[in-house]
N, C-alpha and C. Protein backbone atom coordinates (compact mmCIF):
# COMPACT_ATOMS: atom_id res chain seq x y z
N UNK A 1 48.96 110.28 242.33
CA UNK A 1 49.43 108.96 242.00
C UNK A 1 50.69 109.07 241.14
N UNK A 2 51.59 108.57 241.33
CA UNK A 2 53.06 108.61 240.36
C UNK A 2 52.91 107.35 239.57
N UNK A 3 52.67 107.83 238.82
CA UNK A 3 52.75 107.32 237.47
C UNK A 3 54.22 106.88 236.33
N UNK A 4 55.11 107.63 237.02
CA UNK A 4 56.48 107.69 236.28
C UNK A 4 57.62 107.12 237.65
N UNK A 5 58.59 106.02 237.18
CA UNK A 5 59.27 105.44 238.04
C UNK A 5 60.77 106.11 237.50
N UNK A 6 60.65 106.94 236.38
CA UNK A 6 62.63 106.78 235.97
C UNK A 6 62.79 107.93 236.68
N UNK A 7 64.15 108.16 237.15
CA UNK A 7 64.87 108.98 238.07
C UNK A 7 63.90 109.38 238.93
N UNK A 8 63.54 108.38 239.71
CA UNK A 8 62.90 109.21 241.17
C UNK A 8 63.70 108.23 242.29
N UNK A 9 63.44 108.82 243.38
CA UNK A 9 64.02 107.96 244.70
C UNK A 9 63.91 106.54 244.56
N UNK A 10 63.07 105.77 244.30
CA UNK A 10 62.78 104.80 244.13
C UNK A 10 63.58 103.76 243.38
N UNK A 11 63.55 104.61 241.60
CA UNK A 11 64.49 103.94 241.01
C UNK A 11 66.22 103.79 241.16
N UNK A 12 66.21 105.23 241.54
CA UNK A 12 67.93 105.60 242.09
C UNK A 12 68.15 104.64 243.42
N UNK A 13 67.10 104.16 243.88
CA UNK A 13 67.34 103.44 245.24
C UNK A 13 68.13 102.49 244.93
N UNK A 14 67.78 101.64 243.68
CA UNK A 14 68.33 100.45 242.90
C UNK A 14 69.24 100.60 242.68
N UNK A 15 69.85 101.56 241.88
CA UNK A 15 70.70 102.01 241.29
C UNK A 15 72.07 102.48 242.49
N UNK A 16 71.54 102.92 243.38
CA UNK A 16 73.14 103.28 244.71
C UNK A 16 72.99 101.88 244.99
N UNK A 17 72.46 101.04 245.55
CA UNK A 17 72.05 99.69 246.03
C UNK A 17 73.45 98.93 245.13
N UNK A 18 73.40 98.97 243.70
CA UNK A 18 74.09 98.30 242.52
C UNK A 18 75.66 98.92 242.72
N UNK A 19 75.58 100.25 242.70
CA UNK A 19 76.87 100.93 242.54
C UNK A 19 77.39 100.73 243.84
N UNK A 20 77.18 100.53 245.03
CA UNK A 20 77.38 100.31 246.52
C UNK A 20 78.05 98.93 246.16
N UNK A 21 77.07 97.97 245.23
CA UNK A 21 77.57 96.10 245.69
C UNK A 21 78.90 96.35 244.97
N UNK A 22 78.71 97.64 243.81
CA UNK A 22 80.22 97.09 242.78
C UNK A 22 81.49 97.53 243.60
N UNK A 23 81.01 98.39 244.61
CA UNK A 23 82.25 99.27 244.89
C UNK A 23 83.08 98.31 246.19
N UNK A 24 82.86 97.25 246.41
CA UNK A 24 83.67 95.98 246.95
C UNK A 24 83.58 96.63 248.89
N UNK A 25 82.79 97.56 248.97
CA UNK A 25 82.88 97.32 250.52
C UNK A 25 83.59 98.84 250.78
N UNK A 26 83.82 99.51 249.77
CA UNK A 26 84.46 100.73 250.12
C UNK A 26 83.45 101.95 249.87
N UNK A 27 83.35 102.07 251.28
CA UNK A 27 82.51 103.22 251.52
C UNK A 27 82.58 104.70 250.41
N UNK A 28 81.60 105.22 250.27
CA UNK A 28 81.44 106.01 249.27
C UNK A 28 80.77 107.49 249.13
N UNK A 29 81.33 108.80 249.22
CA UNK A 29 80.45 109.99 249.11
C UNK A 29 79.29 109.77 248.55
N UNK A 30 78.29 111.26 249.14
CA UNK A 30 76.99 111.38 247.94
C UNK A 30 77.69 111.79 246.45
N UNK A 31 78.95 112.65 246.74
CA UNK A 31 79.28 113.26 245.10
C UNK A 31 80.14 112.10 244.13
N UNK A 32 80.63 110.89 244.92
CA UNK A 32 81.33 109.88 244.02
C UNK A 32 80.03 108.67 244.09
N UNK A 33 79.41 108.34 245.09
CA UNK A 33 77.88 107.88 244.16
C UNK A 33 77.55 108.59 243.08
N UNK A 34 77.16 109.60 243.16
CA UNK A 34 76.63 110.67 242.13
C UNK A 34 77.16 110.38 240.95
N UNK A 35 79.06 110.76 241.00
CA UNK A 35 79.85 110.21 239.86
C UNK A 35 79.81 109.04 239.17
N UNK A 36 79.67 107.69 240.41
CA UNK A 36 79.78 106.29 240.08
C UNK A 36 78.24 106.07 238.92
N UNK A 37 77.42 106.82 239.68
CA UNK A 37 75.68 106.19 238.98
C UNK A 37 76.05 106.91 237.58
N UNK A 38 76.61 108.15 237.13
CA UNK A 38 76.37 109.02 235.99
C UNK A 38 77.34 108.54 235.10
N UNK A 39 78.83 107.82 235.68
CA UNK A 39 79.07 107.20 234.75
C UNK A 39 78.95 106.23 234.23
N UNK A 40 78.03 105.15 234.68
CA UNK A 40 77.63 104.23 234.97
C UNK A 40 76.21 104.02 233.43
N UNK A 41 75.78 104.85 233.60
CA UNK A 41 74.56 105.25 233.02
C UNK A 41 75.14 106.10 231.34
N UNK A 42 75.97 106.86 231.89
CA UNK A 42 76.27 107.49 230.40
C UNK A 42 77.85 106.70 230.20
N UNK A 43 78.12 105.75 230.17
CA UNK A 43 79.27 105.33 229.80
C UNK A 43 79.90 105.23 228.73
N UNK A 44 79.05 105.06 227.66
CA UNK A 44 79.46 105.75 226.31
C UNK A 44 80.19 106.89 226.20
N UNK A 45 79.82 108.14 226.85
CA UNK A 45 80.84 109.41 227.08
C UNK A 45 82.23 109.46 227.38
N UNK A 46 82.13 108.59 228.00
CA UNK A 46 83.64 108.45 229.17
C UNK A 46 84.41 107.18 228.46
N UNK A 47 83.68 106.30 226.77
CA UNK A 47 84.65 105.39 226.01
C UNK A 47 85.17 104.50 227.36
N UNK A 48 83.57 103.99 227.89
CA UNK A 48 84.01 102.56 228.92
C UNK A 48 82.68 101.70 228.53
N UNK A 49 81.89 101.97 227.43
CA UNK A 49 80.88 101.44 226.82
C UNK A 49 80.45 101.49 225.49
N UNK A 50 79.60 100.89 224.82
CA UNK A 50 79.53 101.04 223.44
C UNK A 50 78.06 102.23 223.24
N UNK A 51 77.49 102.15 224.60
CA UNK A 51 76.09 102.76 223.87
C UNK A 51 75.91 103.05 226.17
N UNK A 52 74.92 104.19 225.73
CA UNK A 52 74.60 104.45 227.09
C UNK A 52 73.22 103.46 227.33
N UNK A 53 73.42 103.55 229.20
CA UNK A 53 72.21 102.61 229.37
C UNK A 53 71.04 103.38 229.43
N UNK A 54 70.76 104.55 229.22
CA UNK A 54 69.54 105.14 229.10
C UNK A 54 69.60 105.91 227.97
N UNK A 55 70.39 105.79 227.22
CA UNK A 55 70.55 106.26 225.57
C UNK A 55 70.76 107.28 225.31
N UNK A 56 70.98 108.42 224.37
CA UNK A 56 71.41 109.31 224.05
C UNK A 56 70.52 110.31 223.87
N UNK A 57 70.61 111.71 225.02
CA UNK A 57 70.02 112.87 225.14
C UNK A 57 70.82 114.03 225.36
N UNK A 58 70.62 115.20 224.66
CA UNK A 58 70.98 116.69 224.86
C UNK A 58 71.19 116.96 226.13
N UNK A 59 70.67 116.32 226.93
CA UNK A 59 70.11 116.95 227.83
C UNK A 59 70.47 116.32 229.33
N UNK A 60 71.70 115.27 228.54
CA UNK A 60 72.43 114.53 229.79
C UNK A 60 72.58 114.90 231.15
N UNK A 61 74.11 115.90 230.79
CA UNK A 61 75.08 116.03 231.74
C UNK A 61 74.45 117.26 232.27
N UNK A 62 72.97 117.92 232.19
CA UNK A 62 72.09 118.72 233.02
C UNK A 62 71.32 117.83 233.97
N UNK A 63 71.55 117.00 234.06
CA UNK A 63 70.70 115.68 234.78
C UNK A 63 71.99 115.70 236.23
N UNK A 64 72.65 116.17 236.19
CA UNK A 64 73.88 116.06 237.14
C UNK A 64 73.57 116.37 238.52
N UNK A 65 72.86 117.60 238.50
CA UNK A 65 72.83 118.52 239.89
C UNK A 65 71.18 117.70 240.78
N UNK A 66 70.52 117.62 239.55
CA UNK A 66 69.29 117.03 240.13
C UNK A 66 69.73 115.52 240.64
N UNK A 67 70.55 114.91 239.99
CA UNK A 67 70.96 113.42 240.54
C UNK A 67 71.32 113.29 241.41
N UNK A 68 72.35 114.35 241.85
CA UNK A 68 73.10 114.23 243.50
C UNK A 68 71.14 114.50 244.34
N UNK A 69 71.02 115.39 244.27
CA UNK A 69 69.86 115.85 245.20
C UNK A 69 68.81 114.27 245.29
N UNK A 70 68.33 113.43 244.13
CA UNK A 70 67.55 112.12 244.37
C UNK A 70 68.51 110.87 244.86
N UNK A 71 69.91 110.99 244.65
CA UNK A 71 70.73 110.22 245.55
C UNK A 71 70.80 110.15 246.82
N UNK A 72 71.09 111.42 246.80
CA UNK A 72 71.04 111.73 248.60
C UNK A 72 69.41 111.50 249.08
N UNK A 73 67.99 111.18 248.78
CA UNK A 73 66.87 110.91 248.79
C UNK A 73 67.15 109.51 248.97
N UNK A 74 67.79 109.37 248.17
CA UNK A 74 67.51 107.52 247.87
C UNK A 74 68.33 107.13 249.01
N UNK A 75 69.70 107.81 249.48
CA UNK A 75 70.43 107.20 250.58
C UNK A 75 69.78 107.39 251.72
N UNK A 76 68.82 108.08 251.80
CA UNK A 76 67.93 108.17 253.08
C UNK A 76 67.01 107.27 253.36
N UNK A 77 66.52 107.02 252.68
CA UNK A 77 65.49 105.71 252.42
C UNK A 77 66.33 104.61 252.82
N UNK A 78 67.38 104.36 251.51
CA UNK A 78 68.14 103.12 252.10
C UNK A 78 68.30 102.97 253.81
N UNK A 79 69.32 104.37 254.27
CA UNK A 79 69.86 103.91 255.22
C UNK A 79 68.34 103.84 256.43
N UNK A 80 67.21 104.32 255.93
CA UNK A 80 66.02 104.28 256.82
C UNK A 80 65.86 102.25 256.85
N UNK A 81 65.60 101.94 255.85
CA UNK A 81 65.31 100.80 255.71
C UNK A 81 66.44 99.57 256.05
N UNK A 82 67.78 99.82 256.15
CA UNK A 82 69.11 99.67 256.97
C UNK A 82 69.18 98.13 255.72
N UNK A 83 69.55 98.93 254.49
CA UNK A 83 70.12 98.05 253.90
C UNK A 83 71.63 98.86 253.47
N UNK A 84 71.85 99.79 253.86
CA UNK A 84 72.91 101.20 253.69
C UNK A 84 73.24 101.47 254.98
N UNK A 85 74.94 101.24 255.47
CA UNK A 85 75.28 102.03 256.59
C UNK A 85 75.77 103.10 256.26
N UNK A 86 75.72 104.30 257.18
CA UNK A 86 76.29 105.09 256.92
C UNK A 86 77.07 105.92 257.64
N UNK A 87 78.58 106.11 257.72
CA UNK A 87 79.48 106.33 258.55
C UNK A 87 79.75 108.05 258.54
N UNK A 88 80.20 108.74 259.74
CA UNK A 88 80.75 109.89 259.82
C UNK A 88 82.71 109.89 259.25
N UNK A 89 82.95 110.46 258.56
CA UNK A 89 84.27 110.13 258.48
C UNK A 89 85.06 111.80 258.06
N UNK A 90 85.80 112.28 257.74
CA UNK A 90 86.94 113.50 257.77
C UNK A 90 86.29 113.94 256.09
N UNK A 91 85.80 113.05 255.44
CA UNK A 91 85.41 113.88 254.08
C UNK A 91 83.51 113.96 254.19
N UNK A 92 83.44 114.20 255.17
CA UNK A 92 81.49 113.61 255.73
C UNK A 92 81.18 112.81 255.45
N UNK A 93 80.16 112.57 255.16
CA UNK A 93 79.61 111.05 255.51
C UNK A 93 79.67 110.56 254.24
N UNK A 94 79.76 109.04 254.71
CA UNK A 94 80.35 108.18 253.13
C UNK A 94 78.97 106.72 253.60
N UNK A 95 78.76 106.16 252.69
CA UNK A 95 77.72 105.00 252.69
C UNK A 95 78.47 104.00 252.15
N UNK A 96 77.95 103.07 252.82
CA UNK A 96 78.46 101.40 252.00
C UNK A 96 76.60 100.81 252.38
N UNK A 97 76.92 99.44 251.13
CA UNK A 97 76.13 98.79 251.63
C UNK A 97 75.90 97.59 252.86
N UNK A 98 75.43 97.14 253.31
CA UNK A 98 75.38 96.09 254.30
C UNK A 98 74.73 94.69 253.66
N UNK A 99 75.12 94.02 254.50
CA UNK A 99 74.52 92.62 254.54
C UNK A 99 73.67 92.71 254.44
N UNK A 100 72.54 93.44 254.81
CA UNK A 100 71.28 93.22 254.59
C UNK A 100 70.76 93.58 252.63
N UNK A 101 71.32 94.85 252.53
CA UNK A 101 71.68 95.18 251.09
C UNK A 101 72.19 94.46 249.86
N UNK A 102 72.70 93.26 250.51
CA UNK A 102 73.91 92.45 249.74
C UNK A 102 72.36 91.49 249.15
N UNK A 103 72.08 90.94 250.03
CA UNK A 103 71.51 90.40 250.09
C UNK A 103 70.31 90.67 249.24
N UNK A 104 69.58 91.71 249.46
CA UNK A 104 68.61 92.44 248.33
C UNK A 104 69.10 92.44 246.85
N UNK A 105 70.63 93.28 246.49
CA UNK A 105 70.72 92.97 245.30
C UNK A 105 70.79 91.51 244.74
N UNK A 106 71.49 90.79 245.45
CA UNK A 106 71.16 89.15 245.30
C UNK A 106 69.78 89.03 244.07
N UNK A 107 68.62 89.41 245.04
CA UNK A 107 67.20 89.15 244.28
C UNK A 107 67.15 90.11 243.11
N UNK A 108 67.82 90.67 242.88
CA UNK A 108 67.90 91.55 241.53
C UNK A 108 68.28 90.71 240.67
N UNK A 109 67.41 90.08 239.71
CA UNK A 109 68.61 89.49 238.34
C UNK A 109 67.87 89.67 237.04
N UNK A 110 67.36 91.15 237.34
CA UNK A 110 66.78 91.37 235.65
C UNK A 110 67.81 91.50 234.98
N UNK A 111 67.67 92.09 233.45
CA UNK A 111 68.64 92.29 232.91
C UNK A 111 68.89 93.65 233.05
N UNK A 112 68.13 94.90 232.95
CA UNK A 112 68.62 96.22 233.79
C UNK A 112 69.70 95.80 234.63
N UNK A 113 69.10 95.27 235.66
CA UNK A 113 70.15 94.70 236.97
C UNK A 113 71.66 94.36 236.16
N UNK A 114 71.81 93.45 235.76
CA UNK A 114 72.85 92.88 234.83
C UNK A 114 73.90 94.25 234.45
N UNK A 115 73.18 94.53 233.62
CA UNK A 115 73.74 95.49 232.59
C UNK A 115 74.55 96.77 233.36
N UNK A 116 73.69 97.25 234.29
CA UNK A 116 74.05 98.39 235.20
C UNK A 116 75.08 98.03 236.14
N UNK A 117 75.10 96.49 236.80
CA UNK A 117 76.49 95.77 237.41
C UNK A 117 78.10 96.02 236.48
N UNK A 118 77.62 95.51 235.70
CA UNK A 118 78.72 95.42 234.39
C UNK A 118 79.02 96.58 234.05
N UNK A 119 78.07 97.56 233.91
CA UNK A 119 78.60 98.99 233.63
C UNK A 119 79.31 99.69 234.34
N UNK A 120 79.02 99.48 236.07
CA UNK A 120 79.57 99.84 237.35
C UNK A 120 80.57 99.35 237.04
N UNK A 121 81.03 98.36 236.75
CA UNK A 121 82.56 97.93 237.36
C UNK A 121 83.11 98.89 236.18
N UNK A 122 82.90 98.51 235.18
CA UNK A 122 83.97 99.64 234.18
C UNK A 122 84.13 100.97 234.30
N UNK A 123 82.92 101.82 235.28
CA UNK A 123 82.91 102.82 235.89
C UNK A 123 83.52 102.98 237.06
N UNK A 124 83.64 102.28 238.21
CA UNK A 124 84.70 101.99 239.24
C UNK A 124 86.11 101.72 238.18
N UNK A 125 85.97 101.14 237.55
CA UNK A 125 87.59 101.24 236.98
C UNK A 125 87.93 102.37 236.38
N UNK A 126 87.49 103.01 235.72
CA UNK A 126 87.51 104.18 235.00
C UNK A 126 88.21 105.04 236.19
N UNK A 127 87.11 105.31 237.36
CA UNK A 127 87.34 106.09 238.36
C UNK A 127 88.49 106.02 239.05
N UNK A 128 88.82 104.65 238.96
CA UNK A 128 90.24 104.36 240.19
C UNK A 128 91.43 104.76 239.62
N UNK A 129 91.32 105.29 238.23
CA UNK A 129 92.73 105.45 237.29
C UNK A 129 92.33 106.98 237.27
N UNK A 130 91.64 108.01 238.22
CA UNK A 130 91.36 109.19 238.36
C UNK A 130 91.79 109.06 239.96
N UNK A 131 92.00 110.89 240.26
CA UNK A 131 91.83 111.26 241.75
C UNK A 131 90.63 111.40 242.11
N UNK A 132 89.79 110.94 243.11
CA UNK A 132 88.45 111.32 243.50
C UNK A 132 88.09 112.91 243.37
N UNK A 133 88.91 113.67 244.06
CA UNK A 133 88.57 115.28 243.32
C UNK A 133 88.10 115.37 241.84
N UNK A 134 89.45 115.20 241.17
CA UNK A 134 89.34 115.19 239.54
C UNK A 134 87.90 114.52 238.63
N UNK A 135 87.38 113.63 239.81
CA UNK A 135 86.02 112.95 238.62
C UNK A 135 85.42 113.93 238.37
N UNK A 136 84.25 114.56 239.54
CA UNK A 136 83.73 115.49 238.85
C UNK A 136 84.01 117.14 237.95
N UNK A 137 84.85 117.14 237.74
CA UNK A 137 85.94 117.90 236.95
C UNK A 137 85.92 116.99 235.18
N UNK A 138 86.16 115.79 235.75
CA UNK A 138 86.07 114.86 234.38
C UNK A 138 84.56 114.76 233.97
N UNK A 139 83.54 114.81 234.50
CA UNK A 139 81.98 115.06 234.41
C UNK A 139 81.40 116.17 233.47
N UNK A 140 82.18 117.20 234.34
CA UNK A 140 82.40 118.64 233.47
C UNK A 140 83.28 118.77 231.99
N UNK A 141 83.99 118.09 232.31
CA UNK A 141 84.74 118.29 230.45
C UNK A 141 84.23 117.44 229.33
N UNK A 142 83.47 116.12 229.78
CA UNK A 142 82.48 115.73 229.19
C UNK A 142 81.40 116.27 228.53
N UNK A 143 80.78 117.23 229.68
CA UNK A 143 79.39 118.05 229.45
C UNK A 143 79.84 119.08 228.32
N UNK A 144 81.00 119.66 228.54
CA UNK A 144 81.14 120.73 227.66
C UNK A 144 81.65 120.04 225.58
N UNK A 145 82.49 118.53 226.16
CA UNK A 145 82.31 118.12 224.78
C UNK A 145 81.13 117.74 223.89
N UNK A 146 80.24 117.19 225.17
CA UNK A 146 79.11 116.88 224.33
C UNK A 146 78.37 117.97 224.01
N UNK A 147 78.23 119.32 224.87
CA UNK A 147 77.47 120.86 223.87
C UNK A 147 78.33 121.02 223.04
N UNK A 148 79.29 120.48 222.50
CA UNK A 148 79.65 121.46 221.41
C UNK A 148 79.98 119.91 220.49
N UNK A 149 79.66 118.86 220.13
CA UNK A 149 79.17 117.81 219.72
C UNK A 149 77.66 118.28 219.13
N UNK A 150 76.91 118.29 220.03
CA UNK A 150 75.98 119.04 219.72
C UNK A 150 75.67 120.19 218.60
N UNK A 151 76.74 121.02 219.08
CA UNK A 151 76.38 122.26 218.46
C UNK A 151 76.74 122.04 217.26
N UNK A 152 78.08 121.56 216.69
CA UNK A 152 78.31 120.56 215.65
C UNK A 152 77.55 120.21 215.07
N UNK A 153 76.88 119.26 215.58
CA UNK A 153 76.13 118.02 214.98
C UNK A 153 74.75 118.64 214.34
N UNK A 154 74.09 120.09 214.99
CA UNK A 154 72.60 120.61 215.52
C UNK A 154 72.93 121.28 214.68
């Protein structure tokens, strides 16, 4: 019986679902989902938020490699359940959401929901004033300020 809902397919389902509605229709990698949800979530790091939406842990930007792997879970599901299309294109396959998807987040209006919208867009903005290569590169120089923040701080 699963007992625990945070970072599993399920919850990340929500979460690409959100980062998909912010990204205006423009189809999207598993590794710039990946990027979009992590900055999204730790936005405090990246000074496009005041406080992260899942709060402050050591143990962040190790959450990275496992995230792509339950994204790409969660985009399977989606696109099983065909609220996610998903196209072949020259950088592999990229996902958008669909109408049917649009529509789902619609019925989302907790405040999670809220908060994680609002965070997305400042994370899509963040991103668009980067090269798509360069984000996760910018992911990485993060990780290494915050261990030694850490080490600092510890």
């Amino acid at each position: 019986m699963m007992t625990n809902v945070f970072n599993t397919t399920f919850e990340l389902s929500f979460r690409v679902l959100l980062a998909l509605e912010v990204s205006m229709n423009s189809p999207q990698t598993v590794d710039m989902i990946t990027a979009i949800d992590f900055i999204t979530v730790y936005g405090k790091d990246f000074d496009i938020s005041e406080e992260n939406l899942h709060g402050d842990n050591s143990y962040r930007f190790c959450e990275l490699a496992v995230r792509r792997d339950l994204i790409t879970g969660a985009l399977k599901s989606l696109v099983l359940d065909e609220l996610v299309s998903v196209m072949a294109s020259k950088n592999g396959f990229t996902y958008s959401i669909n109408d049917k998807g649009i529509n789902f987040c619609n019925e989302l209006e907790c405040t999670y929901a809220k908060e994680y919208r609002e965070a997305a867009v400042k994370a899509q903005s963040y991103i668009s004033l980067h090269k798509k290569k360069d984000i996760l590169k910018l992911i990485n120089q993060q990780s290494l300020l915050a261990l030694q923040r850490g080490v600092s701080n510890g």
